[in-house]
N, C-alpha and C. Protein backbone atom coordinates (compact mmCIF):
# COMPACT_ATOMS: atom_id res chain seq x y z
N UNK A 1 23.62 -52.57 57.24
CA UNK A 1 23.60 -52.32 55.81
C UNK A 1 22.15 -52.32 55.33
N UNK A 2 21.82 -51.29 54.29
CA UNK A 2 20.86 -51.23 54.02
C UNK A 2 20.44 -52.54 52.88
N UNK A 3 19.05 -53.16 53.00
CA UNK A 3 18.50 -54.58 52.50
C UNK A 3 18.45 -54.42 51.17
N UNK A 4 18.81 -53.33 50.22
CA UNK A 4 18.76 -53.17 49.07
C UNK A 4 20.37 -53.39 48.23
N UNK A 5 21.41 -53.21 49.57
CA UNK A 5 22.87 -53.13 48.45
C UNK A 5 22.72 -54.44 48.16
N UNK A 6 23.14 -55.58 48.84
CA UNK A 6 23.65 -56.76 48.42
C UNK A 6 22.55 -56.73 47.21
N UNK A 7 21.50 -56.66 47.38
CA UNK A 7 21.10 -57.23 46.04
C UNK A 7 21.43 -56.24 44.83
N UNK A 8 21.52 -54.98 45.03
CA UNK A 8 22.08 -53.89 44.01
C UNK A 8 23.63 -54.57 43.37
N UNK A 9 24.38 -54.89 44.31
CA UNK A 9 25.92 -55.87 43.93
C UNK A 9 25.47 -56.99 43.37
N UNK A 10 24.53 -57.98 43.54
CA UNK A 10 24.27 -59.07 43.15
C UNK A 10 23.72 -58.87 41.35
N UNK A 11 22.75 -57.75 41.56
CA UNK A 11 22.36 -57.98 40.37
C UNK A 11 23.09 -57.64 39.15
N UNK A 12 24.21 -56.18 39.83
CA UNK A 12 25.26 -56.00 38.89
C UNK A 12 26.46 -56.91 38.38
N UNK A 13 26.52 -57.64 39.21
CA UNK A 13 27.44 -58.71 39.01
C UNK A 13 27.06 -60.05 38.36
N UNK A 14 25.78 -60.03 38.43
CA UNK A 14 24.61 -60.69 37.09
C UNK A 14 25.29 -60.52 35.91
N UNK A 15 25.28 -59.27 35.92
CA UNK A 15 25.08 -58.53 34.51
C UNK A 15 27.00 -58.75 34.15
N UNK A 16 27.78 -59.00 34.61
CA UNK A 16 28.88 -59.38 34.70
C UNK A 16 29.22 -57.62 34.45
N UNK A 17 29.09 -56.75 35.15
CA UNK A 17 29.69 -55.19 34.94
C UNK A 17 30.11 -54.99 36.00
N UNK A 18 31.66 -54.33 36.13
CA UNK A 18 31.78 -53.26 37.10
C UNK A 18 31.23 -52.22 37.70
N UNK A 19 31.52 -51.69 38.62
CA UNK A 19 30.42 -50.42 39.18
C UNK A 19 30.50 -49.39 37.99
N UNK A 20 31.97 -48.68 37.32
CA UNK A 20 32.16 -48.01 36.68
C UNK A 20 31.26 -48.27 35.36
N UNK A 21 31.20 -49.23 34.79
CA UNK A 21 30.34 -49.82 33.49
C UNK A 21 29.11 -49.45 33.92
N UNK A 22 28.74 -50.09 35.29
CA UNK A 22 26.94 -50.07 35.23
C UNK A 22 26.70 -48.63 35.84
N UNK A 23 27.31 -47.88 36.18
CA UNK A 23 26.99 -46.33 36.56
C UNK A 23 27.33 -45.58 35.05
N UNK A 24 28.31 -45.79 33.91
CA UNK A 24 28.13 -45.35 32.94
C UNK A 24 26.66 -45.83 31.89
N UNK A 25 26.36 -47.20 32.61
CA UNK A 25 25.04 -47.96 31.51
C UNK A 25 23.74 -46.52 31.61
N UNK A 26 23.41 -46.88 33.41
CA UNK A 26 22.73 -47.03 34.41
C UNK A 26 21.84 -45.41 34.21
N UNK A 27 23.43 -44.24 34.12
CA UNK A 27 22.79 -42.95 34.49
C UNK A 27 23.09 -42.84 35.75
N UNK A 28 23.69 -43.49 36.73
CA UNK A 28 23.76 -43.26 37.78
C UNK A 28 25.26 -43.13 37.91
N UNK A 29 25.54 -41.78 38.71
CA UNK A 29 26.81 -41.68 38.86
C UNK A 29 28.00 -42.64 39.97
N UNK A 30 28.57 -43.36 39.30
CA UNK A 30 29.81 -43.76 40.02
C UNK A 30 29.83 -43.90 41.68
N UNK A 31 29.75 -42.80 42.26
CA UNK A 31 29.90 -42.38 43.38
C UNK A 31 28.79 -43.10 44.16
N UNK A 32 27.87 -42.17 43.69
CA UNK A 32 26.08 -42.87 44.37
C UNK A 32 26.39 -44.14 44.13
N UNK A 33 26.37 -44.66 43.28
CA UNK A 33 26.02 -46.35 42.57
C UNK A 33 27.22 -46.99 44.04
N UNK A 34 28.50 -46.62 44.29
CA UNK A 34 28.85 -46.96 45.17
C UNK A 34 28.72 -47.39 46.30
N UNK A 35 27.71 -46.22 46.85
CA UNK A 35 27.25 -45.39 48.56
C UNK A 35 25.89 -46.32 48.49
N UNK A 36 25.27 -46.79 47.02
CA UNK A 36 24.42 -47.58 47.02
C UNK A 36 24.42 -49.19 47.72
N UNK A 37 25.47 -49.16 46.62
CA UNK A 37 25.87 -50.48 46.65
C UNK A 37 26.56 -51.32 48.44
N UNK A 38 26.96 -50.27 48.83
CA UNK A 38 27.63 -49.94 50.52
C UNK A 38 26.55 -49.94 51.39
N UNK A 39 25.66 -49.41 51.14
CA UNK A 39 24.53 -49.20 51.94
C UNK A 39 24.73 -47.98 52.82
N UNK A 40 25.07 -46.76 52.23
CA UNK A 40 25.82 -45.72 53.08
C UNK A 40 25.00 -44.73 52.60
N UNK A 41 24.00 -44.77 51.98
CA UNK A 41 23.33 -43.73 51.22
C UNK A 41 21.98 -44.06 50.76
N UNK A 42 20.90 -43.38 51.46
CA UNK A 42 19.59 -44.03 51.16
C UNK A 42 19.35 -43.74 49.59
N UNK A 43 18.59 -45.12 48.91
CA UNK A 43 18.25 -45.11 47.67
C UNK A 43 17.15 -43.94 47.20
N UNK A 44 17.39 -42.79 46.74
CA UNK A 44 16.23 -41.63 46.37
C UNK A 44 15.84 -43.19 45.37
N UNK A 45 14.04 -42.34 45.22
CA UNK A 45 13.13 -43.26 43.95
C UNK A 45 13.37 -42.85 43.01
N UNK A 46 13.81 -41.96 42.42
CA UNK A 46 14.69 -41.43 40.65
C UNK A 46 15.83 -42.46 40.64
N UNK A 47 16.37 -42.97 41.53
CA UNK A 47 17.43 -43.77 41.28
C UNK A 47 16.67 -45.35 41.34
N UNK A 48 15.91 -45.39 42.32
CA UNK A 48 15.44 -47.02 42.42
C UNK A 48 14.56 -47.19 41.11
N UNK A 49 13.77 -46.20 40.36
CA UNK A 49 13.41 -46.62 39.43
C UNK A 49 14.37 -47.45 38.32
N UNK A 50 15.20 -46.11 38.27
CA UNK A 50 16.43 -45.73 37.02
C UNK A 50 17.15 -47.54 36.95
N UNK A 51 17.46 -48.00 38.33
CA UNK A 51 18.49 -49.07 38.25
C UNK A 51 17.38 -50.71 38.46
N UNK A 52 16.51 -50.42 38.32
CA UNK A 52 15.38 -51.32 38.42
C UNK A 52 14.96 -51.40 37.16
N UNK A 53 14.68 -50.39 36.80
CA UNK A 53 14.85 -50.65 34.74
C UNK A 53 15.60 -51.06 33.95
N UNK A 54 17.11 -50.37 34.51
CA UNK A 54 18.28 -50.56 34.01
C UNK A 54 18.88 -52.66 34.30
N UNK A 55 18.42 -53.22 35.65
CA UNK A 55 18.54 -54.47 35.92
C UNK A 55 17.32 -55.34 35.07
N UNK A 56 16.09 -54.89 34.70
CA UNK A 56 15.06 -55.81 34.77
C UNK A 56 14.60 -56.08 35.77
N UNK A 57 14.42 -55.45 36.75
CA UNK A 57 13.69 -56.47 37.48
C UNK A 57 12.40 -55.27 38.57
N UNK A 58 11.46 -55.94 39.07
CA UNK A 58 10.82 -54.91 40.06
C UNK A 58 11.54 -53.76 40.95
N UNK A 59 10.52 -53.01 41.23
CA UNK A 59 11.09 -51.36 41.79
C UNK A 59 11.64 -51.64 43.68
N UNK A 60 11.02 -53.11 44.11
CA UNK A 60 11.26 -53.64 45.41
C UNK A 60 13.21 -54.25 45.29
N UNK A 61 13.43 -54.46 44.44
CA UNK A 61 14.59 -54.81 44.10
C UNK A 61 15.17 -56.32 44.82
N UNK A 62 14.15 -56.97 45.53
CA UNK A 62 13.61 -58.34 46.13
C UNK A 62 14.82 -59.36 45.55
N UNK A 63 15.15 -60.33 45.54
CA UNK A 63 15.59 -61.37 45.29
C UNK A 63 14.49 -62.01 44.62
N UNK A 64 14.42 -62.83 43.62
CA UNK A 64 13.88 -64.04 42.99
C UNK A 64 13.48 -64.61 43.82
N UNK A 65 13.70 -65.03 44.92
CA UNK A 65 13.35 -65.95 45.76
C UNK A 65 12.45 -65.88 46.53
N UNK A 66 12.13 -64.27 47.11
CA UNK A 66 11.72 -63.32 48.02
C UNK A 66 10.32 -62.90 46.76
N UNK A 67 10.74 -62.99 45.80
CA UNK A 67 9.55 -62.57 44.89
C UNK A 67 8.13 -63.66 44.67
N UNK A 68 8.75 -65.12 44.94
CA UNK A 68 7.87 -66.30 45.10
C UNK A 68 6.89 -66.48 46.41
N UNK A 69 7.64 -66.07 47.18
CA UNK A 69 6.91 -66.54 48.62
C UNK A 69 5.47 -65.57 48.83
């Protein structure tokens, strides 16, 4: 799995949204936001920006934790 879903699921589930909610927030369609979230589909940078803005947080999409060290 690619090192970016879990935290793509983590952060949406932050946000207490379904995939459907945060791909309607997001701009990102449903599908992708899925294949994202799966790790079945490399993240294009129009999207890692888009959902890195859309979360708050850096374009590395890192863990908090991973952001300290």
């Amino acid at each position: 799995m690619k090192e970016y879903a879990n935290r793509l699921r983590e952060l949406r589930e932050n946000k207490g949204l379904t995939r459907q909610e945060a791909a309607a927030q997001s701009g990102i369609s449903f599908g992708k936001l899925q294949h994202y979230e799966q790790g079945t589909t490399d993240l294009s940078t129009e999207a890692l920006v888009k959902l890195a803005d859309f979360y708050g947080v850096s374009a590395d999409l890192r863990s908090e934790e991973h952001t300290s060290e």
